[in-house]
PDB file of N, CA and C in Angstrom:
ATOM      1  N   UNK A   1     -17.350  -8.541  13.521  1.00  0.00           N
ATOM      2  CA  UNK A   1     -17.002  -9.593  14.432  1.00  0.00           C
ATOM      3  C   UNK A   1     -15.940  -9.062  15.379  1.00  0.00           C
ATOM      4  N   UNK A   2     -16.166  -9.230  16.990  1.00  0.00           N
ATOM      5  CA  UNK A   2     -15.222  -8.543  17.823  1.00  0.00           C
ATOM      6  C   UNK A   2     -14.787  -9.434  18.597  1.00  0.00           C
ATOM      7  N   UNK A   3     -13.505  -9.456  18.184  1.00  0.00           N
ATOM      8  CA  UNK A   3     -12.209 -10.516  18.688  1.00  0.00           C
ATOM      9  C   UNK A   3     -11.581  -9.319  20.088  1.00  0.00           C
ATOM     10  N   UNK A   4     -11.751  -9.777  21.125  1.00  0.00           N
ATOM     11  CA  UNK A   4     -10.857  -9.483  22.326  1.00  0.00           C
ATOM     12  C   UNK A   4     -11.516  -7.560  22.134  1.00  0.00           C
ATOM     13  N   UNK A   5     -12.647  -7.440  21.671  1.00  0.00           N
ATOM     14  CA  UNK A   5     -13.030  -5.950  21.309  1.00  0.00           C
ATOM     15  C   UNK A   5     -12.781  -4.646  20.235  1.00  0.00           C
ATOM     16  N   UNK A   6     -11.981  -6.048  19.244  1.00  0.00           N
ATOM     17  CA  UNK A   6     -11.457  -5.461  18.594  1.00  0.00           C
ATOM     18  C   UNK A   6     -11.912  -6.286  17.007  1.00  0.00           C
ATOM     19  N   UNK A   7     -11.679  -4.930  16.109  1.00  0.00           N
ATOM     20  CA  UNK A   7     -13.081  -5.628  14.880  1.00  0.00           C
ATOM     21  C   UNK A   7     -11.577  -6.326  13.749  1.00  0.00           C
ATOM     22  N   UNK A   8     -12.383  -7.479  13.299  1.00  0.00           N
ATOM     23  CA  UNK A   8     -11.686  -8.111  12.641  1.00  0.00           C
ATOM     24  C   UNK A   8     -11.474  -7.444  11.445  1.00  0.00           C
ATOM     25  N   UNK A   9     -10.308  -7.381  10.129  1.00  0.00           N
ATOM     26  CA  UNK A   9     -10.682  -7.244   9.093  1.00  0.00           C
ATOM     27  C   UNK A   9     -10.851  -8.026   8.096  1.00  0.00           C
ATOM     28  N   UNK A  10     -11.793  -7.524   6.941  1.00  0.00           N
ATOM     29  CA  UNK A  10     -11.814  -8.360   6.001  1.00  0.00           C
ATOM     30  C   UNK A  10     -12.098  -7.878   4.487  1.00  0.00           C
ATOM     31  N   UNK A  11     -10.713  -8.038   4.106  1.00  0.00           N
ATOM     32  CA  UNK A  11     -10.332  -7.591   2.606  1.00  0.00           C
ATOM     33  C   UNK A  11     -11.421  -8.053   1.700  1.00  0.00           C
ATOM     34  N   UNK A  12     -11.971  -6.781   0.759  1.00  0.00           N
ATOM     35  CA  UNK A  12     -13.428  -6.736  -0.072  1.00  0.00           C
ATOM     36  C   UNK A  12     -12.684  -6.033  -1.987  1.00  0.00           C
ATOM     37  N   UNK A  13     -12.691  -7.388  -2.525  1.00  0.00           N
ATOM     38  CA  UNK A  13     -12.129  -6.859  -4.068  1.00  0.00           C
ATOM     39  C   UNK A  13     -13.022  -7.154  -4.875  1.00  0.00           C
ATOM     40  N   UNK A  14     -13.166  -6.519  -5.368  1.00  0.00           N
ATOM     41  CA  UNK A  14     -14.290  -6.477  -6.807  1.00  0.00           C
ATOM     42  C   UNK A  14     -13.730  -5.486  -7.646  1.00  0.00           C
ATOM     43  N   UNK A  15     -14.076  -5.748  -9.390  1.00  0.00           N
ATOM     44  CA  UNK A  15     -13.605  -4.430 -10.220  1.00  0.00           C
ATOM     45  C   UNK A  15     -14.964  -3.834 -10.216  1.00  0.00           C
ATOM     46  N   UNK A  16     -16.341  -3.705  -9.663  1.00  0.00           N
ATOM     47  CA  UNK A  16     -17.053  -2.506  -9.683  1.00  0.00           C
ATOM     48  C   UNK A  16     -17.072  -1.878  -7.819  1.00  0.00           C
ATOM     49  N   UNK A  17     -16.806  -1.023  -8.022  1.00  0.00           N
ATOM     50  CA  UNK A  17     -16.342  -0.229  -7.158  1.00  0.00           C
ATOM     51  C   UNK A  17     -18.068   0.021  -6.616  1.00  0.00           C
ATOM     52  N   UNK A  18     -19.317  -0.133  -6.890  1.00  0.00           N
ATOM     53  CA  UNK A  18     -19.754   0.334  -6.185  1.00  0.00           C
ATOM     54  C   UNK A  18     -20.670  -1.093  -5.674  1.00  0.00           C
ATOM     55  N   UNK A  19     -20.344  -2.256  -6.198  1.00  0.00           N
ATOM     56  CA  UNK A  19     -20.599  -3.149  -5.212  1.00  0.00           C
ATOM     57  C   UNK A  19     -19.784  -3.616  -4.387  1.00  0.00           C
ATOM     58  N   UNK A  20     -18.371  -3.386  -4.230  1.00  0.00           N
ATOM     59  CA  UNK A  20     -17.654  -3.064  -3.116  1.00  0.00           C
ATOM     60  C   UNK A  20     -18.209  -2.381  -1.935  1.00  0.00           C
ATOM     61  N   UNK A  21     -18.807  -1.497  -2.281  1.00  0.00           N
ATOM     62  CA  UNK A  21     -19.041  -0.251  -1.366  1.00  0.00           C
ATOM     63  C   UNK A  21     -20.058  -0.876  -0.657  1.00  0.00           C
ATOM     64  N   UNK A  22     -20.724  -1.945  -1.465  1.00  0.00           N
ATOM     65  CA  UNK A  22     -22.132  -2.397  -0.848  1.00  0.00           C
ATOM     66  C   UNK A  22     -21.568  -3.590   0.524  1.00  0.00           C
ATOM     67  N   UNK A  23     -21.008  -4.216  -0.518  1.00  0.00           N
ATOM     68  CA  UNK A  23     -19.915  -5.215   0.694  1.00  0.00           C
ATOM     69  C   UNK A  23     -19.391  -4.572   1.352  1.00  0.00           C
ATOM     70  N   UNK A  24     -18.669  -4.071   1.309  1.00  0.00           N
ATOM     71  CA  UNK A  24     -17.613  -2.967   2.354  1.00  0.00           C
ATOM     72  C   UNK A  24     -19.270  -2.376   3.624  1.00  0.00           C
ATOM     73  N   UNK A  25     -20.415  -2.219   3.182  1.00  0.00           N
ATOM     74  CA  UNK A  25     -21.517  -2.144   4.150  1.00  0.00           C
ATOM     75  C   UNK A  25     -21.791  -3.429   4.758  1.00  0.00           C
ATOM     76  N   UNK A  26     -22.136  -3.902   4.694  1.00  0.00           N
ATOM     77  CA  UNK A  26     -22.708  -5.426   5.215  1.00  0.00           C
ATOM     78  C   UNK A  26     -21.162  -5.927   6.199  1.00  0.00           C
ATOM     79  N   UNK A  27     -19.813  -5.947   5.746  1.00  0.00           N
ATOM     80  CA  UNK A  27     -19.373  -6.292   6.402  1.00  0.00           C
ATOM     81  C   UNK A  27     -18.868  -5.768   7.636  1.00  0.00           C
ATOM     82  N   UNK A  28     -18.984  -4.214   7.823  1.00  0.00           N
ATOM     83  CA  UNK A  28     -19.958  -2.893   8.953  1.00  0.00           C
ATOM     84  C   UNK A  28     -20.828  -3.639   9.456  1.00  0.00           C
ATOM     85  N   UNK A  29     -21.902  -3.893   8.806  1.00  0.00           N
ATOM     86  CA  UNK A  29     -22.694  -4.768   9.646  1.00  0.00           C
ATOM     87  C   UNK A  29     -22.602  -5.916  10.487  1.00  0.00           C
ATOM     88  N   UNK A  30     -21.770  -6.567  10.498  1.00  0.00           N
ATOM     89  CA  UNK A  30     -21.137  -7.689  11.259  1.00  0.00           C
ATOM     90  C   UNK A  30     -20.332  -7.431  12.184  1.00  0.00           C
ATOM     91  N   UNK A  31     -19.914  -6.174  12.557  1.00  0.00           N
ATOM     92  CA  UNK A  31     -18.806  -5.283  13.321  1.00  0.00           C
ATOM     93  C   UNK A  31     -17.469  -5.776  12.611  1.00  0.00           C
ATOM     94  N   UNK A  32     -17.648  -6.063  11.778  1.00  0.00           N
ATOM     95  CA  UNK A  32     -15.557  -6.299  11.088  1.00  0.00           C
ATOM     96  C   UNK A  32     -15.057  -4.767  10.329  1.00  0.00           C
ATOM     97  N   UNK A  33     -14.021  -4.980  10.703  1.00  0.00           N
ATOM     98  CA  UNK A  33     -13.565  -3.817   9.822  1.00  0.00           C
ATOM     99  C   UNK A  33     -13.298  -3.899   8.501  1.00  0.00           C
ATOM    100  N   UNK A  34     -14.101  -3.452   6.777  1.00  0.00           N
ATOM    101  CA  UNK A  34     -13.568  -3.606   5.795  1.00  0.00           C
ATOM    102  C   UNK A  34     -12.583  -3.032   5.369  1.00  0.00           C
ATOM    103  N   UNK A  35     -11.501  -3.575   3.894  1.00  0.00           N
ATOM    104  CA  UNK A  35     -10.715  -3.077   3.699  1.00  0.00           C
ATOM    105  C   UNK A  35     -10.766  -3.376   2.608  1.00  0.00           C
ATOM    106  N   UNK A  36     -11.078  -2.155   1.731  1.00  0.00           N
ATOM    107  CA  UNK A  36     -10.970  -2.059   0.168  1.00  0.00           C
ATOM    108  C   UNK A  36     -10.041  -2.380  -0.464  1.00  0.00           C
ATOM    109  N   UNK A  37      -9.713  -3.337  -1.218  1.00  0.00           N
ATOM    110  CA  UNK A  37      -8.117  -3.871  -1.534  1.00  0.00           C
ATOM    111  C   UNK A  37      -7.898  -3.705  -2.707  1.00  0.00           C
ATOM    112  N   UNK A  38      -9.277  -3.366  -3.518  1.00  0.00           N
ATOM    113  CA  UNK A  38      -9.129  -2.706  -5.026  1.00  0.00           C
ATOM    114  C   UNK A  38      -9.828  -4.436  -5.717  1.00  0.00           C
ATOM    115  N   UNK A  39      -8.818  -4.347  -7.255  1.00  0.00           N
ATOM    116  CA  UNK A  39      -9.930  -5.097  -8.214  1.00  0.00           C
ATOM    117  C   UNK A  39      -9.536  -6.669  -8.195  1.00  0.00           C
ATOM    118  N   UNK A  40     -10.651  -7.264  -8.723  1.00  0.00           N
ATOM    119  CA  UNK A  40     -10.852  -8.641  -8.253  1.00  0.00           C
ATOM    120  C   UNK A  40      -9.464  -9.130  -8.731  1.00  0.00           C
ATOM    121  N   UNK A  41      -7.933  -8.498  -9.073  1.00  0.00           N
ATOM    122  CA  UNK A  41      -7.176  -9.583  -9.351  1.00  0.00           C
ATOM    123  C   UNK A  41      -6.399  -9.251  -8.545  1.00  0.00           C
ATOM    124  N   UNK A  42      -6.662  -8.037  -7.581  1.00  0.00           N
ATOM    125  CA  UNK A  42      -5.978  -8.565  -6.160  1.00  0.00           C
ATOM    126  C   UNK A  42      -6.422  -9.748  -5.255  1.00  0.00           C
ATOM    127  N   UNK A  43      -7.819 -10.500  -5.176  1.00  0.00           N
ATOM    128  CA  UNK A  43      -8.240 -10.965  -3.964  1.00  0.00           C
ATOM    129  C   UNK A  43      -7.091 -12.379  -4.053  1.00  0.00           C
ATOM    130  N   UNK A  44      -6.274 -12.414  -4.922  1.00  0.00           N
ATOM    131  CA  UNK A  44      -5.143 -13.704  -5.133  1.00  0.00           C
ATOM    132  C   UNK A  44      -4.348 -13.352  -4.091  1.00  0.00           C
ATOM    133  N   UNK A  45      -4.090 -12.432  -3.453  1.00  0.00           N
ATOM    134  CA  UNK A  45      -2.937 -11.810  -2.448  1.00  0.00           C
ATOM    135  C   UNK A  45      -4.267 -12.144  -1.109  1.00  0.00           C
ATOM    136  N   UNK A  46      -5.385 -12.089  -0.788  1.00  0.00           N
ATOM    137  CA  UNK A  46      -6.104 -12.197   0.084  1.00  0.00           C
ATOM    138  C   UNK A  46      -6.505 -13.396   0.623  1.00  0.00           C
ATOM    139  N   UNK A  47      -6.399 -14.289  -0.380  1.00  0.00           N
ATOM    140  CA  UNK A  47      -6.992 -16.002  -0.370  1.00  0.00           C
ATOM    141  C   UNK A  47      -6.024 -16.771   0.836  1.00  0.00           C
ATOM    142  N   UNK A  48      -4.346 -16.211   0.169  1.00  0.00           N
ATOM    143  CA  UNK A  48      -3.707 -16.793   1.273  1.00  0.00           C
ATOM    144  C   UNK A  48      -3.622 -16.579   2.597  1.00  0.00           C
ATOM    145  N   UNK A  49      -4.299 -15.051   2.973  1.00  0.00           N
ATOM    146  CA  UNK A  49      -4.167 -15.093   4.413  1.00  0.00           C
ATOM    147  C   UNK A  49      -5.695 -15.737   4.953  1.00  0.00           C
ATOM    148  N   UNK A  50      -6.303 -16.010   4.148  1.00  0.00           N
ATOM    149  CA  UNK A  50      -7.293 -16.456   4.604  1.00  0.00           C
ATOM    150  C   UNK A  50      -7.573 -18.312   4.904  1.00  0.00           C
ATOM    151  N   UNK A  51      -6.971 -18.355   3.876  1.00  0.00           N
ATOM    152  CA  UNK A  51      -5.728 -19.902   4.411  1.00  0.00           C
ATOM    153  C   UNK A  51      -5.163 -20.126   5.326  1.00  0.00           C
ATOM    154  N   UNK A  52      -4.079 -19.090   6.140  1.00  0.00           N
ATOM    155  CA  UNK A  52      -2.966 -19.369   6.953  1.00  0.00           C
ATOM    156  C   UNK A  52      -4.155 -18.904   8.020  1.00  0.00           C
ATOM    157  N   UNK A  53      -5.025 -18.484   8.153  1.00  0.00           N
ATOM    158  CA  UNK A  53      -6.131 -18.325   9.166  1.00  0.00           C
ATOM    159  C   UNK A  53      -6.639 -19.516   9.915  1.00  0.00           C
ATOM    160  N   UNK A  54      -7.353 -20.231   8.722  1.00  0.00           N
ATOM    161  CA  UNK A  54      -8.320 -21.542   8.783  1.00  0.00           C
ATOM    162  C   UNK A  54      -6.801 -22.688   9.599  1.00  0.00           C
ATOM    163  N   UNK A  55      -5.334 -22.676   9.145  1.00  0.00           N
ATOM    164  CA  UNK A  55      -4.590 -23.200   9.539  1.00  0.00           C
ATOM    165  C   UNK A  55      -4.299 -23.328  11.038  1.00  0.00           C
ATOM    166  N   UNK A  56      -4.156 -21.922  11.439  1.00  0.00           N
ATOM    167  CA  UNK A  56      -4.138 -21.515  12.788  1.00  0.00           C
ATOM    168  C   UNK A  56      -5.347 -21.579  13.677  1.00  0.00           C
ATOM    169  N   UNK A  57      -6.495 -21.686  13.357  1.00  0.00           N
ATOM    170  CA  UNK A  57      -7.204 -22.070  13.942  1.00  0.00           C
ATOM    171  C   UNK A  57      -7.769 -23.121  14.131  1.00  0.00           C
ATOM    172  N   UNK A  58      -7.884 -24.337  12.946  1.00  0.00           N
ATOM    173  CA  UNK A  58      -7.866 -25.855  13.482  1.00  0.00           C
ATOM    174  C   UNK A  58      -6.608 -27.026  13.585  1.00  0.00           C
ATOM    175  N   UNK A  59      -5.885 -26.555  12.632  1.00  0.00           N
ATOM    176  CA  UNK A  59      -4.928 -27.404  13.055  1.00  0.00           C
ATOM    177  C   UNK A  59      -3.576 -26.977  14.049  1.00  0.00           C
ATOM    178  N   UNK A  60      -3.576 -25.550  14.769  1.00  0.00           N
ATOM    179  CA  UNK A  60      -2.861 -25.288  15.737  1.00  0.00           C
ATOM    180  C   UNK A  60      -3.222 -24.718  16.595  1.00  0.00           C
ATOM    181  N   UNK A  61      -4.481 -24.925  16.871  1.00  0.00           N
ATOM    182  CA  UNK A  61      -5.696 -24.888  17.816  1.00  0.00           C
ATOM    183  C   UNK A  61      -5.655 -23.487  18.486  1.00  0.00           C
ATOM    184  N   UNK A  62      -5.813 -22.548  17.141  1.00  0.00           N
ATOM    185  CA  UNK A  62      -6.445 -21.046  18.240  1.00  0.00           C
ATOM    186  C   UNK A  62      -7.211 -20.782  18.283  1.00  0.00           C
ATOM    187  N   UNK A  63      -8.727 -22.271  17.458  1.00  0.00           N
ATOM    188  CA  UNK A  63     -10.017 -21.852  17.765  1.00  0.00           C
ATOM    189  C   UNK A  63      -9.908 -20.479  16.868  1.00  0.00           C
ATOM    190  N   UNK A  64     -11.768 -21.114  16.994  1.00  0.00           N
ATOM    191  CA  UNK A  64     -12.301 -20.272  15.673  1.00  0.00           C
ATOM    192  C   UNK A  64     -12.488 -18.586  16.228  1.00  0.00           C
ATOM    193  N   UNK A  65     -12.236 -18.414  16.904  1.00  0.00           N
ATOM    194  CA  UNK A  65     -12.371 -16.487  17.272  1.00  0.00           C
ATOM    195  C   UNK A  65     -10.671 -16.143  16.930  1.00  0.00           C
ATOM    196  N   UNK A  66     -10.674 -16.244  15.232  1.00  0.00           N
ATOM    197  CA  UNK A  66      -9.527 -16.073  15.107  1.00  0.00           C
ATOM    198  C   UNK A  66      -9.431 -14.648  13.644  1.00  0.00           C
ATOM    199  N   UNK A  67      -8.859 -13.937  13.647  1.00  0.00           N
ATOM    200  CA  UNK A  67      -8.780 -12.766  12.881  1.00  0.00           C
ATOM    201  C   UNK A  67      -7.946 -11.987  12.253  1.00  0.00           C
ATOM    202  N   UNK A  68      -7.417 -11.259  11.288  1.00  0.00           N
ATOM    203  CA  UNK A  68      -6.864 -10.143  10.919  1.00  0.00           C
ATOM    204  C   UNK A  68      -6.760  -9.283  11.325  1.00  0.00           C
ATOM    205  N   UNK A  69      -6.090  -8.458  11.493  1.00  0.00           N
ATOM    206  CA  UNK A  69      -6.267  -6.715  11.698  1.00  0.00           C
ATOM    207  C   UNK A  69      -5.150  -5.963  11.008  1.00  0.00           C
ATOM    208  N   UNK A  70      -5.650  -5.489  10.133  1.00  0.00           N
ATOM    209  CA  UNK A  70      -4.843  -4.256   9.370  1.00  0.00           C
ATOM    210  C   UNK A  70      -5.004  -3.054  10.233  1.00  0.00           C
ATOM    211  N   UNK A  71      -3.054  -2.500  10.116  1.00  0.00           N
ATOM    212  CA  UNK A  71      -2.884  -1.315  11.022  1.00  0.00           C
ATOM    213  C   UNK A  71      -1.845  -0.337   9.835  1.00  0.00           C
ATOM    214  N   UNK A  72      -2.708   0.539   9.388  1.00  0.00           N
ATOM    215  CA  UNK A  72      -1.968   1.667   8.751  1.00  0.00           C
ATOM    216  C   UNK A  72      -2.199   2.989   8.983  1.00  0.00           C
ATOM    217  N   UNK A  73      -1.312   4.239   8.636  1.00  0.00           N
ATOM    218  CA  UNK A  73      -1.697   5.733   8.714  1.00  0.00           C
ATOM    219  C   UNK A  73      -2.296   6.306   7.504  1.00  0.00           C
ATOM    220  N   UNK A  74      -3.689   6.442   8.112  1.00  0.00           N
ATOM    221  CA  UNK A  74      -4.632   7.315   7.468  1.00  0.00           C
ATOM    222  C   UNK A  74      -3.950   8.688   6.342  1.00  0.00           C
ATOM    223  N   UNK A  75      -3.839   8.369   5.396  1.00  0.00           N
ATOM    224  CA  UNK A  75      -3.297   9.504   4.971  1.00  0.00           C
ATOM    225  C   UNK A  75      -4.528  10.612   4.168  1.00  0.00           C
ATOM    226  N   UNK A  76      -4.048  12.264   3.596  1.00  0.00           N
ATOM    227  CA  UNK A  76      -5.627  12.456   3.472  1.00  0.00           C
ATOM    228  C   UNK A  76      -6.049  12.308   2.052  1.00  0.00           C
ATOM    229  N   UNK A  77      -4.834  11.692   1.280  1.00  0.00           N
ATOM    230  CA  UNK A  77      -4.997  11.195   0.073  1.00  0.00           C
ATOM    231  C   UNK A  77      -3.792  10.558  -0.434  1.00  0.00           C
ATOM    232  N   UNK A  78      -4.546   9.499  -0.976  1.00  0.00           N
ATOM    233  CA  UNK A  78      -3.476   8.177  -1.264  1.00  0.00           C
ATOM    234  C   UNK A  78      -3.445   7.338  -2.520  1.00  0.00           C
ATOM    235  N   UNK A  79      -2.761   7.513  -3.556  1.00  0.00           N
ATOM    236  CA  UNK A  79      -3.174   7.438  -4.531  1.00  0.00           C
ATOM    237  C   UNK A  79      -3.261   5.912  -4.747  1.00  0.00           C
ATOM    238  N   UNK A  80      -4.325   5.047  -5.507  1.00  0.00           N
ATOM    239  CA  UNK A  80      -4.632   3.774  -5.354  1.00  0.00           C
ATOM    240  C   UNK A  80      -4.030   3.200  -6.830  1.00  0.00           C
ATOM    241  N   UNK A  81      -3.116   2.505  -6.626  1.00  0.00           N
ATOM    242  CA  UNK A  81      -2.795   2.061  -8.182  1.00  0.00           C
ATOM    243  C   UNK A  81      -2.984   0.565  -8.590  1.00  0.00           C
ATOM    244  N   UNK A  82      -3.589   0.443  -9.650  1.00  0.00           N
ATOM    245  CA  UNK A  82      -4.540  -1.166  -9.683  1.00  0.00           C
ATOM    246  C   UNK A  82      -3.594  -1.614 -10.957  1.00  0.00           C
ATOM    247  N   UNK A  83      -2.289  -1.090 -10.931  1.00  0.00           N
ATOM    248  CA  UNK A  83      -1.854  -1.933 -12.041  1.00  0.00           C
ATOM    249  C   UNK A  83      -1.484  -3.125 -12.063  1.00  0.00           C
ATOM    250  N   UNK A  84      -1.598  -3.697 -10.674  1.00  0.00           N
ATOM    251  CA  UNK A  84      -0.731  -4.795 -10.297  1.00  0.00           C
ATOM    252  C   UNK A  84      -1.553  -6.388 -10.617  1.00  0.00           C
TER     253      UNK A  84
END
């Protein structure tokens, strides 16, 4: 989905990693940008921005072409820790 040309993101948690991967495709397919956020007991940290979204867009009227974008440095390895 391309907001102002620019791809939305949208945080993808599951604990099998390779139906992630499948989601993390499909949502490529929509032009959004995915973002692997790790296992399903992170998506509790994801729900709320997806809340303060739906907020900003009907009840403080920024209309529905409304989005995320995660901005970080690519590193060439990053170690992922799911203890949380």
């Amino acid at each position: 989905m391309l907001i102002g040309g620019n791809r939305a993101g949208v945080f993808v948690c599951g604990d099998d990693s390779d139906a992630r991967a499948v989601v993390a495709t499909l949502v490529g397919d929509i032009d959004a940008e995915p973002v692997d956020a790790g296992p399903l007991a992170l998506a509790r940290y994801a729900e709320p921005a997806a809340m303060l979204l739906v907020q900003l867009a009907y009840a403080h009227g920024f209309g529905t072409r409304i989005g995320l974008s995660l901005l970080h440095e690519k590193a060439a390895s990053v170690p992922h820790d799911t203890r949380a």
